[in-house]
Protein backbone atom coordinates (compact mmCIF):
# COMPACT_ATOMS: atom_id res chain seq x y z
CA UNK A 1 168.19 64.35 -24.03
CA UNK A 2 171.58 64.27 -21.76
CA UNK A 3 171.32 62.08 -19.16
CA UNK A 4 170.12 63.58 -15.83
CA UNK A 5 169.25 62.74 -12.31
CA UNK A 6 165.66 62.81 -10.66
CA UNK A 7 164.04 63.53 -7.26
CA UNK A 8 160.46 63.69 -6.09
CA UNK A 9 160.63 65.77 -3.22
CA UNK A 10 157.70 65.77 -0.58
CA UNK A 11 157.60 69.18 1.15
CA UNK A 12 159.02 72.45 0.21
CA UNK A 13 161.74 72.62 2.31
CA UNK A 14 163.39 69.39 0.66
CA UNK A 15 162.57 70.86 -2.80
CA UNK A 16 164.73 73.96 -2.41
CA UNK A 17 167.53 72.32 -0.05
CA UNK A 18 167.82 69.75 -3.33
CA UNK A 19 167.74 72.20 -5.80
CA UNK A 20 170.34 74.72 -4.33
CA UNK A 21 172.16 71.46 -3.33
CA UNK A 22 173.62 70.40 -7.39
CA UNK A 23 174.74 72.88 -9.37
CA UNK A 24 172.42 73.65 -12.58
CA UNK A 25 169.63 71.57 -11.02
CA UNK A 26 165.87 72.72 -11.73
CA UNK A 27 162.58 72.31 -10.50
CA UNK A 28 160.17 70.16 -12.49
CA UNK A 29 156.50 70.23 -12.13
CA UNK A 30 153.98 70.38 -15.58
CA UNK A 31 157.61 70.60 -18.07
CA UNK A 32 155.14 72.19 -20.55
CA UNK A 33 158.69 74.64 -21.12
CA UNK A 34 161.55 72.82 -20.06
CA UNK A 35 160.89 69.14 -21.44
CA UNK A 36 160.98 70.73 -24.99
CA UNK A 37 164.11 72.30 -24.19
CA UNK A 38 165.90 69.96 -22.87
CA UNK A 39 164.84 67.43 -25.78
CA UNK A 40 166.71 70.40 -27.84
CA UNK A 41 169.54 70.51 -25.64
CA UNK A 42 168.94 73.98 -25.04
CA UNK A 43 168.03 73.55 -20.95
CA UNK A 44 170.79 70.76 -20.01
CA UNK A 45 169.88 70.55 -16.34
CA UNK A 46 171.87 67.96 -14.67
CA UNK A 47 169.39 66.94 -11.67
CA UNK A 48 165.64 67.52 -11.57
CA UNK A 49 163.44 67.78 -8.24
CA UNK A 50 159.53 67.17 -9.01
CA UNK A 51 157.72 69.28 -6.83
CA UNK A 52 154.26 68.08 -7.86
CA UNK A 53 153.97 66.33 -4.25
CA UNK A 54 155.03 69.74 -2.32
CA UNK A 55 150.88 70.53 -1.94
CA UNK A 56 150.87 73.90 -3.59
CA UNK A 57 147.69 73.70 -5.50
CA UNK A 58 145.12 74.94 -3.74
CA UNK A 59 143.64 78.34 -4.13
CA UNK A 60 142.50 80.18 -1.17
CA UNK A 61 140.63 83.24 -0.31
CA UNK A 62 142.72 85.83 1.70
CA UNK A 63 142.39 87.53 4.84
CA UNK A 64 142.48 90.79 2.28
CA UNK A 65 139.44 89.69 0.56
CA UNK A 66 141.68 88.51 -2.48
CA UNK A 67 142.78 84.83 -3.44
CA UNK A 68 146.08 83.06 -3.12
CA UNK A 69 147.00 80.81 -5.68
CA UNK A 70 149.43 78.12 -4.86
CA UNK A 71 151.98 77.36 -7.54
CA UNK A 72 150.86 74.35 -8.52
CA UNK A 73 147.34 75.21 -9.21
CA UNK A 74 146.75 74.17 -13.14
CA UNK A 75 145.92 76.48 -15.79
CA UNK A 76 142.43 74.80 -16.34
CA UNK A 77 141.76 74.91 -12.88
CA UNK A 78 142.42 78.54 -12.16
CA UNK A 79 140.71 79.16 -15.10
CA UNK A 80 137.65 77.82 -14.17
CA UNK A 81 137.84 78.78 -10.57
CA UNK A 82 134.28 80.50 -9.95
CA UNK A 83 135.97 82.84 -7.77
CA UNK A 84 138.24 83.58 -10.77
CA UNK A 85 135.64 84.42 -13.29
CA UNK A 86 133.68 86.56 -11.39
CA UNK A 87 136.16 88.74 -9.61
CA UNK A 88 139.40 88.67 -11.49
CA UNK A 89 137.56 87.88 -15.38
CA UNK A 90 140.60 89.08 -16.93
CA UNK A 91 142.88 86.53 -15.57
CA UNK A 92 140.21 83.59 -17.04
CA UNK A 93 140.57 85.37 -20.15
CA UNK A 94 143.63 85.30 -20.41
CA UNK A 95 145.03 82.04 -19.50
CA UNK A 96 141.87 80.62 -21.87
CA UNK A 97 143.75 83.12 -24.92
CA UNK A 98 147.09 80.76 -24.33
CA UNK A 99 148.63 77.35 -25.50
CA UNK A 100 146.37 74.50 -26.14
CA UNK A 101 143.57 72.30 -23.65
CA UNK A 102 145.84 69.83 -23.76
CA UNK A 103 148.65 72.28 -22.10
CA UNK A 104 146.50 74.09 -19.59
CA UNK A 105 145.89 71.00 -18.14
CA UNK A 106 149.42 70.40 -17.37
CA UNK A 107 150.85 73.46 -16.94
CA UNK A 108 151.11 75.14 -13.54
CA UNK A 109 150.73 78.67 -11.86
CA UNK A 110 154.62 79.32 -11.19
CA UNK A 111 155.79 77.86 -14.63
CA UNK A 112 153.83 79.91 -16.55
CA UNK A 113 155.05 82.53 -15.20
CA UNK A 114 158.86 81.81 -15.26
CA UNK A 115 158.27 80.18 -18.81
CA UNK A 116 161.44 81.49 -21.00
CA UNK A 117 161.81 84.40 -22.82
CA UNK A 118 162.53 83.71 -26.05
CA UNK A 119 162.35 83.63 -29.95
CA UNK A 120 162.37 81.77 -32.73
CA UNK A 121 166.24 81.86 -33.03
CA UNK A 122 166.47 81.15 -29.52
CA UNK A 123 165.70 77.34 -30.96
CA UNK A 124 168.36 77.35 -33.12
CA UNK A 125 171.63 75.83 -32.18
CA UNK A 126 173.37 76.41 -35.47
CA UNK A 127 172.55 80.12 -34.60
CA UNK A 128 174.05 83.03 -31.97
CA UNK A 129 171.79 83.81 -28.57
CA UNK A 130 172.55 85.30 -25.85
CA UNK A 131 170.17 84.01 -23.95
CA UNK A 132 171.32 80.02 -25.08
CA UNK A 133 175.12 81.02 -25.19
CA UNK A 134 175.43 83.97 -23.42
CA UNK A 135 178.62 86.75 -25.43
CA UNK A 136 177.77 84.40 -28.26
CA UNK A 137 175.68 87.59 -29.76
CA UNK A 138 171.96 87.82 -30.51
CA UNK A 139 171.12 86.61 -34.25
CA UNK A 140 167.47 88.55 -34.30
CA UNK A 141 169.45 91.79 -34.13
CA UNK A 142 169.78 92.46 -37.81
CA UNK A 143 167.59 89.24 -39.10
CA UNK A 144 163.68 88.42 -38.82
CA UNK A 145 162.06 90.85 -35.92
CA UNK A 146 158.17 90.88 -36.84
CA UNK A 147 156.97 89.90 -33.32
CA UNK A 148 160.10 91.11 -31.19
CA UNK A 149 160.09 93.43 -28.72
CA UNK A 150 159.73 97.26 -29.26
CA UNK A 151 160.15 98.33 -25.57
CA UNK A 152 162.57 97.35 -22.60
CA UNK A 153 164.84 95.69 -24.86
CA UNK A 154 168.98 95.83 -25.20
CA UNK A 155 171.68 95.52 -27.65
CA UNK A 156 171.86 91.93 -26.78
CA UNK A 157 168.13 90.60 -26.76
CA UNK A 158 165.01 91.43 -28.28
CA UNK A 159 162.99 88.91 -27.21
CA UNK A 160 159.32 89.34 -25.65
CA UNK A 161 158.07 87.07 -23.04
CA UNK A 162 154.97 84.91 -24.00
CA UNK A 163 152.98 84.18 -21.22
CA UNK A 164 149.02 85.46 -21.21
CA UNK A 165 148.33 84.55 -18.10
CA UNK A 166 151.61 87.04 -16.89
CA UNK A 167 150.13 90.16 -18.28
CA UNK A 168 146.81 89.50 -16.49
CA UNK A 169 148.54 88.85 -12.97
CA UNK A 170 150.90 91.97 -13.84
CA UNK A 171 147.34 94.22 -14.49
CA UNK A 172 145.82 92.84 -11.37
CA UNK A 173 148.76 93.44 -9.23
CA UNK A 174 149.71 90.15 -8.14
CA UNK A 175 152.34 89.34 -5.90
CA UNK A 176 154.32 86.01 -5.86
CA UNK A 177 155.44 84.79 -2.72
CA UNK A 178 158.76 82.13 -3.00
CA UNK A 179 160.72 80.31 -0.13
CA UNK A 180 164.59 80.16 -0.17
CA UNK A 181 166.67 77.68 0.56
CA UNK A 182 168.24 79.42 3.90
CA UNK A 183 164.50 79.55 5.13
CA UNK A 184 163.58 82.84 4.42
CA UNK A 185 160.46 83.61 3.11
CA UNK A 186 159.75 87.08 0.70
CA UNK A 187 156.97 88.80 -1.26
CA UNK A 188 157.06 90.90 -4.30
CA UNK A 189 155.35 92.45 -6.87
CA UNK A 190 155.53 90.20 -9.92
CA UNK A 191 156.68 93.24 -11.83
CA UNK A 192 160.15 92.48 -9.59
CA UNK A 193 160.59 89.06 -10.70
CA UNK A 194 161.63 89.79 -14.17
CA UNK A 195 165.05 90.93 -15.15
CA UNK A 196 165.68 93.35 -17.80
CA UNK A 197 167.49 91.76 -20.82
CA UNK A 198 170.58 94.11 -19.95
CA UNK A 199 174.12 92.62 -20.91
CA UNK A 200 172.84 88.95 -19.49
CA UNK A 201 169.46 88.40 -20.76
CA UNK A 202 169.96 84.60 -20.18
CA UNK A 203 169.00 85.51 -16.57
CA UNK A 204 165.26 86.31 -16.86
CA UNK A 205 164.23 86.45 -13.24
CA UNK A 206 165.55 87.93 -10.13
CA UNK A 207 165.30 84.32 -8.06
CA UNK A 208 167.92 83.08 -6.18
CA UNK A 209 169.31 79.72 -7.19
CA UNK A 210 167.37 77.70 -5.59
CA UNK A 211 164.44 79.42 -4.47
CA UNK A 212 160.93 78.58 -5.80
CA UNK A 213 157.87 80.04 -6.30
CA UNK A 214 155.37 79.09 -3.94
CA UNK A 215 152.17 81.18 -4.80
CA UNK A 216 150.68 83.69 -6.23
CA UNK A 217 148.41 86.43 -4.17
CA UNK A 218 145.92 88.62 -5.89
CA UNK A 219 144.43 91.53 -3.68
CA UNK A 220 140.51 92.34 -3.47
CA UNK A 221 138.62 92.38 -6.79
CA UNK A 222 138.41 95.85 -8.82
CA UNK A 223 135.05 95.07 -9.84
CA UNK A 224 134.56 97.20 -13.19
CA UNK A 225 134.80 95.96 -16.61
CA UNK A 226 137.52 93.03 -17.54
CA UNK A 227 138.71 92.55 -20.82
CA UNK A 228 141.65 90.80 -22.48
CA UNK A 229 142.56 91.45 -26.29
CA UNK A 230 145.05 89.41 -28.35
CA UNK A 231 146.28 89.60 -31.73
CA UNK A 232 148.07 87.02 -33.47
CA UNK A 233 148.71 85.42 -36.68
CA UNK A 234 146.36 82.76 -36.10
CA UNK A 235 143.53 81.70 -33.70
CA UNK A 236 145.18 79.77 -31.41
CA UNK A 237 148.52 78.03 -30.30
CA UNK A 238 150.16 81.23 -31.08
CA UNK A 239 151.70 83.67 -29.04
CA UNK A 240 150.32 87.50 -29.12
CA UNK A 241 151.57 89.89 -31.44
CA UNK A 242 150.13 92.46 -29.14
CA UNK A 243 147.85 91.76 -26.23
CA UNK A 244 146.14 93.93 -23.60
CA UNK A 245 144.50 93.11 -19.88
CA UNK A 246 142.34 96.11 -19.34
CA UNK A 247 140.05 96.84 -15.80
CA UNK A 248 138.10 99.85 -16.00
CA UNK A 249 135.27 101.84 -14.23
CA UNK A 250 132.74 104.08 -15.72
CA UNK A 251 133.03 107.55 -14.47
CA UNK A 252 129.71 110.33 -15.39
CA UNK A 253 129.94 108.39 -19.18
CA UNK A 254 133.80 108.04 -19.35
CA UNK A 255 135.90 104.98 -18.65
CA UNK A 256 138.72 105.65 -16.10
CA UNK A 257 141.54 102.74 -17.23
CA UNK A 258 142.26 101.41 -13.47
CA UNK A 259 144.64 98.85 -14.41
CA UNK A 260 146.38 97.81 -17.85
CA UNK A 261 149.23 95.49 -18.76
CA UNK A 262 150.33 94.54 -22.05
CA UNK A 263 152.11 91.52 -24.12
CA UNK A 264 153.75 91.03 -27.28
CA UNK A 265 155.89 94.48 -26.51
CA UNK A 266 158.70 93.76 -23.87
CA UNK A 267 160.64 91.04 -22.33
CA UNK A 268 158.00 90.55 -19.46
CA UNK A 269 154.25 92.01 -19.22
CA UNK A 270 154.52 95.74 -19.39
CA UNK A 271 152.72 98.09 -17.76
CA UNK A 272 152.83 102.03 -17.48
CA UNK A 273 151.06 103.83 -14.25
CA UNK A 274 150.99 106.71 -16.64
CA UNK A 275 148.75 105.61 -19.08
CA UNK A 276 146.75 104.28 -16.57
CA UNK A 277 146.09 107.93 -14.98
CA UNK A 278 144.87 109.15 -18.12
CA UNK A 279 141.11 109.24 -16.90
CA UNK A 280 138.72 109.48 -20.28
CA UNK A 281 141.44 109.92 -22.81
CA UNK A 282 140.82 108.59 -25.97
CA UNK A 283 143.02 105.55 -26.92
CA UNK A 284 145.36 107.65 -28.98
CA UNK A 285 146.57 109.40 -26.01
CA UNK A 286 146.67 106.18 -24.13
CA UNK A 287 149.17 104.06 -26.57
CA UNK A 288 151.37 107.18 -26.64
CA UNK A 289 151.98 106.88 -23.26
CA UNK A 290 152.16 103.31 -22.76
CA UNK A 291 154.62 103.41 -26.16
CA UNK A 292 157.18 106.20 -24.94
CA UNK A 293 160.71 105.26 -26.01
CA UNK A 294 159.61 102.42 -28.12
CA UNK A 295 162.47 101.64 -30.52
CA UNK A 296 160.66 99.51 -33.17
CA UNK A 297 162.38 97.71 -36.69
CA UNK A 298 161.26 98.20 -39.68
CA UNK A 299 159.71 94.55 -39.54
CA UNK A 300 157.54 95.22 -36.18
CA UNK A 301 156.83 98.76 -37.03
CA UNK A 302 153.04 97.39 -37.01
CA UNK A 303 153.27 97.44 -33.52
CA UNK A 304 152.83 100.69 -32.66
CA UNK A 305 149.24 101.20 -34.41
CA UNK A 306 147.89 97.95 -33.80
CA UNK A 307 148.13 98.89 -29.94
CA UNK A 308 146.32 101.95 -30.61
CA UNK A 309 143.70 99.46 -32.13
CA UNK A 310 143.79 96.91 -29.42
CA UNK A 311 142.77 100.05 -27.01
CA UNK A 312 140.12 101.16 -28.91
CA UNK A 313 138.65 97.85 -29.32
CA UNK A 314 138.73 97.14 -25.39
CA UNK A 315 137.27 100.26 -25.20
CA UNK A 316 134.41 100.11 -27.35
CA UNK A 317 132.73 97.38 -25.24
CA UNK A 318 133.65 98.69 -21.94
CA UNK A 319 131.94 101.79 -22.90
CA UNK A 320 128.76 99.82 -23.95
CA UNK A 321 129.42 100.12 -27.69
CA UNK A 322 129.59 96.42 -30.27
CA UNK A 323 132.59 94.93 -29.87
């Protein structure tokens, strides 16, 4: 690693005032993401502020009915928050589907969520990424793009964001709440904080320098049927070739899709209202809509049929058929 400086900071206040105070500083709190980078020299931050003493991991019911979960809450732990299983199943799923034991325990709410973007090229300093050296060019264009993106991409990154967990909190319509360093407080969709790859896909969020996450709100439980489906190349430690958060209701015999997100497609959870409107369609229909203006290779072709699959496997059971 290059050498760097280090801060444990107590309250919120001094976390963000520290971090907006040194340029190229970052927040630290499980490193699951950014100790591995930095031991490749890929994140050089020159200052760290530890924000596991900043009391953000509690999780809370709302005055909505739902649950706030503060940024530091563990994987495990929201995982096997009773309040999780039985009203928001597909998040448990879903953060159960990622990493390792060993990592859920460590990693938190917020840096799951703001984990990076990236590929297998993105590890490679011998090789161009934009996202590593941004105008340097993107080295998956034209080389090996089995489990890149096929939607919301650009001509400078096809990268797909590998979080679980995201593409639960992004079918549940979460909102993450963050503090800035002025003082200023704002909420957002979680949709919001993602950037588009674009022309600077190094810059993967919309948060201000400086400003931190400092929970995560989920509204009232749906109720209905939960599922979460992923496919990958091998039973665990692996991130999704495709994956799928699915909440439906039964409607006279017919599942009604109230809420679906998917992973292994974009460069952040995606999610398309439209499919989601398609009341009793059959899963055909459904991946056609959520797969408009898909722009595939010839290497991740695959892609487009196996979320057709994926559908009508979370189907089958929600619809009372063997899974």
């Amino acid at each position: 690693m290059k050498p760097f400086t280090y801060q444990r900071a107590g309250f919120v206040e001094e976390a963000v005032a520290a971090v907006a105070a040194v340029p190229g500083a970052r927040f630290i709190a499980g490193g699951t993401n950014l100790l591995d980078l930095m031991k490749l020299h890929i994140e050089t931050p020159m200052h760290l502020v530890d924000v596991n003493r900043i009391g953000l991991d509690q999780i809370t019911p709302t005055p909505a009915g739902g649950l706030r979960i503060g940024a530091l809450v563990r994987n495990t732990e929201l995982a096997s928050d009773a309040r999780v299983r039985r009203g928001y199943a597909v998040l448990s799923r879903a953060i159960v589907a990622g990493a390792s034991g060993q990592l859920r325990n460590k990693a938190t709410t917020a840096g799951t969520l703001l984990q990076r973007t990236r590929c297998p090229y993105f590890y490679d300093p011998a090789l161009p990424c934009n996202k590593r050296s941004p105008g340097s060019g993107c080295s998956a264009i034209g080389g090996q793009t089995r489990n890149h993106a096929i939607l919301g991409a650009s001509a400078h990154c096809i990268a797909t964001h590998p979080s679980d967990m995201a593409v639960a909190m992004r079918a549940l319509y979460a909102q993450v709440e963050t503090a800035n360093p002025d003082g200023q407080r704002r909420t957002s969709p979680i949709a919001a904080r993602y950037a588009p790859p674009g022309d600077t896909p190094h810059r993967e969020t919309t948060l201000l320098p400086g400003e931190l996450i400092t929970a995560v709100t989920l509204p009232a439980p749906l109720g209905g049927v939960h599922i979460y489906r992923k496919v990958r190349d091998r039973a665990s430690y692996a991130f999704a070739n495709v994956s799928m958060a699915f909440v439906a209701q039964r409607e006279g015999g017919r599942m009604r899709p109230l809420r679906m997100a998917f992973g292994g497609l974009a460069h952040a959870p995606w999610r398309v209202e439209a499919a989601e409107r398609l009341a009793g369609a059959s899963a055909g229909d459904i991946a056609e809509a959520v797969l408009r203006g898909a722009r595939p290779t010839a290497q991740n072709a695959y892609k487009l049929p196996l979320v057709q699959r994926v559908l009508q496997a979370g189907l089958a059971p929600a619809q009372g058929d063997p899974a």
